[in-house]
N, C-alpha and C. Protein backbone atom coordinates (compact mmCIF):
# COMPACT_ATOMS: atom_id res chain seq x y z
N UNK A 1 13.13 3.94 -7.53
CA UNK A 1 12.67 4.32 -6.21
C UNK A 1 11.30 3.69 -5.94
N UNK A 2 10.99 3.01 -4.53
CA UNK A 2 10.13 2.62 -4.33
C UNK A 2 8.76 3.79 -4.02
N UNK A 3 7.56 3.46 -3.86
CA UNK A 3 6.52 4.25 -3.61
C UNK A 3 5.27 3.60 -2.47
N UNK A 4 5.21 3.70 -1.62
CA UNK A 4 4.44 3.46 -0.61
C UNK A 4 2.75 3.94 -0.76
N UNK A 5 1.94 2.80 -0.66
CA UNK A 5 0.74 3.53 -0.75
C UNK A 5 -0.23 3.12 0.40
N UNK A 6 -1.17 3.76 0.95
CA UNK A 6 -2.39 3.23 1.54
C UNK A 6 -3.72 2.45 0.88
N UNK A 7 -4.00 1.78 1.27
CA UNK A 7 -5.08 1.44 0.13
C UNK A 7 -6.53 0.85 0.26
N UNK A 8 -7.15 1.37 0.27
CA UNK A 8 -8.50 0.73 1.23
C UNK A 8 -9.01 -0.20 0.28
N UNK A 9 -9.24 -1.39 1.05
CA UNK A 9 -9.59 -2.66 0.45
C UNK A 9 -11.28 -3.28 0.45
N UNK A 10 -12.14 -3.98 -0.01
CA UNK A 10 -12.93 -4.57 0.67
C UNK A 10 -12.99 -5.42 0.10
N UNK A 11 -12.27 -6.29 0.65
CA UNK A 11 -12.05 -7.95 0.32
C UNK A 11 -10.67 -8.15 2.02
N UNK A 12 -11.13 -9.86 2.29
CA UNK A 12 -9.95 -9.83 3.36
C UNK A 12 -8.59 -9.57 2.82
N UNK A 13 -7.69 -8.94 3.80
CA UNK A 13 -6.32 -8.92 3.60
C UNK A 13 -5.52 -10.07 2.75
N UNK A 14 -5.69 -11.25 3.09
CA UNK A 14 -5.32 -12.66 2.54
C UNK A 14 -5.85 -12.24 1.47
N UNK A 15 -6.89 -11.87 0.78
CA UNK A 15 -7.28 -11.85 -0.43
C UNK A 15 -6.72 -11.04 -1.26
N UNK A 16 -6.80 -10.43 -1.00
CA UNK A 16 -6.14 -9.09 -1.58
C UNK A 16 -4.60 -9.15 -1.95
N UNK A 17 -3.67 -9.61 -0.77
CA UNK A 17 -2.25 -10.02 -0.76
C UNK A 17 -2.11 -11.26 -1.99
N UNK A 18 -2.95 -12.05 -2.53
CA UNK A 18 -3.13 -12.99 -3.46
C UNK A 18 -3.21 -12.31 -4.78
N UNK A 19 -3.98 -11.07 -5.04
CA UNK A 19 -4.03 -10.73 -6.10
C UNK A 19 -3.48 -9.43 -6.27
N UNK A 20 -2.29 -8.89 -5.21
CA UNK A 20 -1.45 -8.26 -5.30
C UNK A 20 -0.47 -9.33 -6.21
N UNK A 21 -0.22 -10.26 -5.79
CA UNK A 21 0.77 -11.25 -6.05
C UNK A 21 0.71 -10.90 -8.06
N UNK A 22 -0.20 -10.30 -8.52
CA UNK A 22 0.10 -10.01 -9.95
C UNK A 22 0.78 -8.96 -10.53
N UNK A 23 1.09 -8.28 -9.33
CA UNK A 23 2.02 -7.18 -9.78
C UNK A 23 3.59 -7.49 -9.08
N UNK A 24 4.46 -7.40 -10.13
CA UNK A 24 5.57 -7.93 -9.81
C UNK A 24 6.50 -6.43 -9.12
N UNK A 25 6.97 -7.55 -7.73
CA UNK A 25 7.55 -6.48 -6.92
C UNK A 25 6.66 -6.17 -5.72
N UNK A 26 5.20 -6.37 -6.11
CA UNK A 26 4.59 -5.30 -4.93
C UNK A 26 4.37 -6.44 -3.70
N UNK A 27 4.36 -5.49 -2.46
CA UNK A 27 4.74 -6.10 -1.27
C UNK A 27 3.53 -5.49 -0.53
N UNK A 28 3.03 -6.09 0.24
CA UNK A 28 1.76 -6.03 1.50
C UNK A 28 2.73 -5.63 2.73
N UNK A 29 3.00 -4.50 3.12
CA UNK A 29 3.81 -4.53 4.07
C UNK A 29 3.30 -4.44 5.30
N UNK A 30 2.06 -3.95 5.75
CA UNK A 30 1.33 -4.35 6.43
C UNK A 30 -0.47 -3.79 6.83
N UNK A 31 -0.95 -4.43 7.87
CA UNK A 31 -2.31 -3.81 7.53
C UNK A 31 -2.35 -3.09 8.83
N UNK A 32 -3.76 -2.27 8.27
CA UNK A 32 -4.18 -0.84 8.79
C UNK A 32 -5.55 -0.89 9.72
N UNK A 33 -6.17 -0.82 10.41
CA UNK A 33 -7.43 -0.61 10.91
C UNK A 33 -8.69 0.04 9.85
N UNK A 34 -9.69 -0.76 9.65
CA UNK A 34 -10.77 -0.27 9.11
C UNK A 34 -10.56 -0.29 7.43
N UNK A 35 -10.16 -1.32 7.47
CA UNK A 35 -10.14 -2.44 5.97
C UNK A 35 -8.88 -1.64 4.86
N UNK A 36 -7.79 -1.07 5.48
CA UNK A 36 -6.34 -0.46 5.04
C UNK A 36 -5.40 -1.21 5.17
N UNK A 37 -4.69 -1.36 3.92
CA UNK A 37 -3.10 -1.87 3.68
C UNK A 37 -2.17 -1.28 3.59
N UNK A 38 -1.29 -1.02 3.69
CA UNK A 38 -0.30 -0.11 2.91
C UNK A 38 0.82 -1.01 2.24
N UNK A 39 1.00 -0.63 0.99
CA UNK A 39 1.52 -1.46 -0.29
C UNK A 39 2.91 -0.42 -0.68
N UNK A 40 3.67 -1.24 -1.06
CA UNK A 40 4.93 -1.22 -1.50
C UNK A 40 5.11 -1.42 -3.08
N UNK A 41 5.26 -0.19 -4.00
CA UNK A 41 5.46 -0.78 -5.36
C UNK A 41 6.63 -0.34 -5.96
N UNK A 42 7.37 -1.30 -6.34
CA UNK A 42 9.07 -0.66 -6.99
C UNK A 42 8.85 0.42 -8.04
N UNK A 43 10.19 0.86 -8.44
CA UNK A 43 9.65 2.30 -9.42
C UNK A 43 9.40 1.72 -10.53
N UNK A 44 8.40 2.66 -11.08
CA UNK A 44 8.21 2.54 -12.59
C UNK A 44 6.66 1.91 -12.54
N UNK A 45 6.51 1.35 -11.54
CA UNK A 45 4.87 0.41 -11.46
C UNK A 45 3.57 1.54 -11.75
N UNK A 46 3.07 2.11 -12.30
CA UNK A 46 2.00 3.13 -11.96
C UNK A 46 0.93 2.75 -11.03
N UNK A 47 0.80 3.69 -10.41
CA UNK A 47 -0.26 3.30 -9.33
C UNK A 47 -1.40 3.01 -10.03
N UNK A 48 -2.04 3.48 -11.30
CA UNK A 48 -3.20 3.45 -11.60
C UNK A 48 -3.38 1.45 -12.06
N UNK A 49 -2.04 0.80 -11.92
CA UNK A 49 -2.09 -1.02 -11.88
C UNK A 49 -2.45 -1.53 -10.81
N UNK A 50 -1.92 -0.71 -9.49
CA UNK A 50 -2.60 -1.24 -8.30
C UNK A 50 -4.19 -0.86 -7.87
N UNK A 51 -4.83 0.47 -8.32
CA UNK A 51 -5.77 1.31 -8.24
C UNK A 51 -6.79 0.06 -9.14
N UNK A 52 -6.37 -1.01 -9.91
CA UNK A 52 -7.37 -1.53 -11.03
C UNK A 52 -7.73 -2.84 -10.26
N UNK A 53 -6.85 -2.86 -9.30
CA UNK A 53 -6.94 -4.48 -8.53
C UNK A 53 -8.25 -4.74 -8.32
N UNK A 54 -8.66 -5.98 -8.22
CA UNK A 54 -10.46 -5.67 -7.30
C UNK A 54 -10.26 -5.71 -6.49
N UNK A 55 -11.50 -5.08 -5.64
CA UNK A 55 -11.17 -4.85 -4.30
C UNK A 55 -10.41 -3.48 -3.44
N UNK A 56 -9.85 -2.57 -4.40
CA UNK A 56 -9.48 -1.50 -4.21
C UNK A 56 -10.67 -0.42 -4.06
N UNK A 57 -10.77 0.31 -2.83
CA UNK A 57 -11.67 1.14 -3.20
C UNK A 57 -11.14 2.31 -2.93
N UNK A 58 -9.65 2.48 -2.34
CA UNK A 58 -9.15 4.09 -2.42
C UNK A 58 -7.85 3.99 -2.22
N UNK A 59 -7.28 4.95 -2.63
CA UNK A 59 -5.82 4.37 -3.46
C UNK A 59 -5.43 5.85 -2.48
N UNK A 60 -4.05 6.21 -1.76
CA UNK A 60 -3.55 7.59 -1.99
C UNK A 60 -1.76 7.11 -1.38
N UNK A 61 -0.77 7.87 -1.99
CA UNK A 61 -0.09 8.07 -1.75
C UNK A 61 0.55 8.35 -0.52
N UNK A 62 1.68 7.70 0.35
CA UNK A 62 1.62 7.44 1.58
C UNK A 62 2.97 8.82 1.90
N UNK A 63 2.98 9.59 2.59
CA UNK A 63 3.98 10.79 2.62
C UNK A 63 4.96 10.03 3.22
N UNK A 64 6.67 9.76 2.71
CA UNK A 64 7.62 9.79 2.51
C UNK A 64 7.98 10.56 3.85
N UNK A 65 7.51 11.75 4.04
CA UNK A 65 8.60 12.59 4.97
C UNK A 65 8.14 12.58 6.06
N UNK A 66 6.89 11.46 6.40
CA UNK A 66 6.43 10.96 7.81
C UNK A 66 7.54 9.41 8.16
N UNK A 67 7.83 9.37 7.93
CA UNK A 67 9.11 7.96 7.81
C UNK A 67 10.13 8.42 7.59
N UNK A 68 10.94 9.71 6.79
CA UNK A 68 12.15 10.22 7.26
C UNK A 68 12.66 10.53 8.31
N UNK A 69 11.57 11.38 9.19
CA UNK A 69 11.88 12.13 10.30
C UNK A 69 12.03 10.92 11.37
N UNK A 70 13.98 11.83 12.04
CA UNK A 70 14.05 10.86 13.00
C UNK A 70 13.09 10.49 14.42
N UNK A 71 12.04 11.64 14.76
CA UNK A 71 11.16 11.43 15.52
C UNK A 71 9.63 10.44 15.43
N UNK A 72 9.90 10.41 13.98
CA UNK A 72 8.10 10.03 13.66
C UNK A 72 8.42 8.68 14.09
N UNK A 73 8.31 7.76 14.29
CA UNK A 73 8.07 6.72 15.50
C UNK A 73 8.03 6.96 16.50
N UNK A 74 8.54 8.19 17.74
CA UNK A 74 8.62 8.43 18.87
C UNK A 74 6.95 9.02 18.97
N UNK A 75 6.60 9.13 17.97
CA UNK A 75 4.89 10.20 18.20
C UNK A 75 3.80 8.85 18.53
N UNK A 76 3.08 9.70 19.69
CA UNK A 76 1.91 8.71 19.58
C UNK A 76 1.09 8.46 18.48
């Protein structure tokens, strides 16, 4: 199972997506306002591999049951 994270960066996006590129599997799925990514890591990856990246300065777990619900895209 995959795991979705937020991840506050300070380094550019391009940069960062480069040295994501060392963890196999993980995906930049897209960026956030006010230096946030949110990252894609297949199962089994521990977050504390993406948490070591440089450039990471806050790591949290992205809730799952905001992307289940068939409404949560309809919300402003």
């Amino acid at each position: 199972m995959k795991t979705a994270y937020i991840v506050g960066i300070s380094v550019p996006a391009a940069e960062f997506r480069a040295r994501l590129a060392e963890i196999p599997g993980a995906v930049l799925v897209r960026e956030l306002p006010s230096s946030r990514v949110v990252v894609v890591l297949p199962g089994g990856t521990p977050a504390k591999t993406l948490a070591s990246l440089p450039g990471v300065t806050s790591l949290r777990e992205d809730r799952p049951e905001r992307l289940s619900r068939p409404d949560a895209r309809d919300r402003p």
